[in-house]
Protein backbone atom coordinates (compact mmCIF):
# COMPACT_ATOMS: atom_id res chain seq x y z
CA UNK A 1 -4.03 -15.53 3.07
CA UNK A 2 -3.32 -15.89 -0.80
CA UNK A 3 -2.82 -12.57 -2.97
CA UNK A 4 -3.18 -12.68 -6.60
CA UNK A 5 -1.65 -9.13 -8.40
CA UNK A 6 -4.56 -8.13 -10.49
CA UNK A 7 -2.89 -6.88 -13.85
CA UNK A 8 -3.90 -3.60 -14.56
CA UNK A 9 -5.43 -3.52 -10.83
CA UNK A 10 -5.74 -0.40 -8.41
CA UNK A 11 -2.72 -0.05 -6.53
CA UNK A 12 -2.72 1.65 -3.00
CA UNK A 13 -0.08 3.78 -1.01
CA UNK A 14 -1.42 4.74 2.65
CA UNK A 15 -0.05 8.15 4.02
CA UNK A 16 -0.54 10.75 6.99
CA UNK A 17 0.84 13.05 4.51
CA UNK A 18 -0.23 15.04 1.27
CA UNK A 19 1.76 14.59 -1.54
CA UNK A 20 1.65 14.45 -5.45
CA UNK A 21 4.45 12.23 -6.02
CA UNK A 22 5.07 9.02 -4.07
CA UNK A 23 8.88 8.35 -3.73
CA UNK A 24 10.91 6.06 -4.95
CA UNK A 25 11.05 2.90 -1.92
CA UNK A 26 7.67 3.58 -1.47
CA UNK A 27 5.14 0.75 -0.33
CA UNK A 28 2.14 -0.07 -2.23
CA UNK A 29 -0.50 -2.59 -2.38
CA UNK A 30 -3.62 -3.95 -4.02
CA UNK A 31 -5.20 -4.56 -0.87
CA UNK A 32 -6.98 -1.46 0.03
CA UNK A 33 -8.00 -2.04 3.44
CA UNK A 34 -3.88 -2.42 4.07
CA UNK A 35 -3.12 0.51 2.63
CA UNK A 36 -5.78 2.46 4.92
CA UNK A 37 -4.77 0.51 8.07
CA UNK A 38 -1.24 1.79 7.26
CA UNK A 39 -2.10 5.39 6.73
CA UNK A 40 -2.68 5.91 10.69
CA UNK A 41 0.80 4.57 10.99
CA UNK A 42 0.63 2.44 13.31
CA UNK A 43 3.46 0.70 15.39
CA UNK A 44 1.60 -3.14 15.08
CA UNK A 45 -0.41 -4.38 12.34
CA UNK A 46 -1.76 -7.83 12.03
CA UNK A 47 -4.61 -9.58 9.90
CA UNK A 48 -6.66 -12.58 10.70
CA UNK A 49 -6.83 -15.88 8.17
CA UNK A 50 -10.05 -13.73 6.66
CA UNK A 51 -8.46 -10.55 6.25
CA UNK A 52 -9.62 -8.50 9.71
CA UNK A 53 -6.78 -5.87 9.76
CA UNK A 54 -6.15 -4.77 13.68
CA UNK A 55 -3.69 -2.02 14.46
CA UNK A 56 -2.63 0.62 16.63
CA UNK A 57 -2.61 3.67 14.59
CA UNK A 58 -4.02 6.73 15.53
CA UNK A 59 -2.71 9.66 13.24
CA UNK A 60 -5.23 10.80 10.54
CA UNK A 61 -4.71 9.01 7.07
CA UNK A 62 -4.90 9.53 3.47
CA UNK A 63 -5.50 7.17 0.93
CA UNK A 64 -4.07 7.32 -2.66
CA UNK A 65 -4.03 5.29 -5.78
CA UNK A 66 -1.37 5.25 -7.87
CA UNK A 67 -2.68 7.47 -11.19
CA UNK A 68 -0.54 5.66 -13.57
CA UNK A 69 0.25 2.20 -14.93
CA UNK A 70 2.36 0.04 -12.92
CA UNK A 71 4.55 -2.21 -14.50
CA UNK A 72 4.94 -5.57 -11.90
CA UNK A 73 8.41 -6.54 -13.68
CA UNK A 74 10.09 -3.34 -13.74
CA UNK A 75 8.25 -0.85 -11.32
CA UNK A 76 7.72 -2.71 -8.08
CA UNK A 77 9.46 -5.64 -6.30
CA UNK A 78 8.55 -7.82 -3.37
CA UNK A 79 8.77 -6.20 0.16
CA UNK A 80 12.25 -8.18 1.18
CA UNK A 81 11.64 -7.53 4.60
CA UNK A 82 8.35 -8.33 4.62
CA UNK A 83 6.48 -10.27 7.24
CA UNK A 84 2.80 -10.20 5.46
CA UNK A 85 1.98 -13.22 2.72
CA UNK A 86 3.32 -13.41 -0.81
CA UNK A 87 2.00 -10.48 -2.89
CA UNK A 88 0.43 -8.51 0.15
CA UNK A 89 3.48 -5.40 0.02
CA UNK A 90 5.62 -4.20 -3.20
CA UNK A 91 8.16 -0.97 -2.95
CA UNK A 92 8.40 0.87 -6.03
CA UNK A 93 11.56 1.38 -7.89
CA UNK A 94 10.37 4.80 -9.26
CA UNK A 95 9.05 7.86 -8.31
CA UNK A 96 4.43 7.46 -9.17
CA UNK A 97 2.24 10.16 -9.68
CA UNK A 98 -0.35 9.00 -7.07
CA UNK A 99 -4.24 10.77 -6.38
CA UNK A 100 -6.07 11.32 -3.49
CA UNK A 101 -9.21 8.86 -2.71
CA UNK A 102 -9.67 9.83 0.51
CA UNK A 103 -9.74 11.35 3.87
CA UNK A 104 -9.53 8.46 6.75
């Protein structure tokens, strides 16, 4: 699949966790059916050529948007050890204020 970064886009961070703050290292994504998959934190995640998500994960998720602007040259980089397309996975390089969208 091909993943354009939508400047000035939603970005996503999947959690089984509360939090205010997401961490520095952190992974986020403008793909929000990712970041949900990801919040059950599952052990195997794949997608299909039209974007079907299948996983494993089983704990009880949270989904967050990050709840300030994000930077693409100076707050997030590529995933390095990636194994999803281009542009699917960025870790952050600072600590983001993030809010709550959901219950999953």
């Amino acid at each position: 699949m091909k993943f354009e970064i939508v400047q000035n886009g939603i970005w996503y961070h999947g959690s089984n966790v509360q939090f205010n703050i997401l961490s520095e290292g952190s992974t986020i994504t403008q793909w929000k059916e990712l970041a949900e998959a990801f919040s059950h934190k599952p052990q195997t995640l794949s997608y299909d050529d039209n974007g079907k998500i299948s996983h494993n994960g089983t704990e009880r998720g949270y989904l967050y948007m990050i709840d300030e602007p994000i930077n693409a040259d100076r707050d997030i980089y590529r995933h390095p050890r990636t194994t999803m397309d281009i542009n699917a996975e960025f870790l952050t390089t600072r600590p983001l204020r993030v809010k709550m969208i959901a219950e999953l």
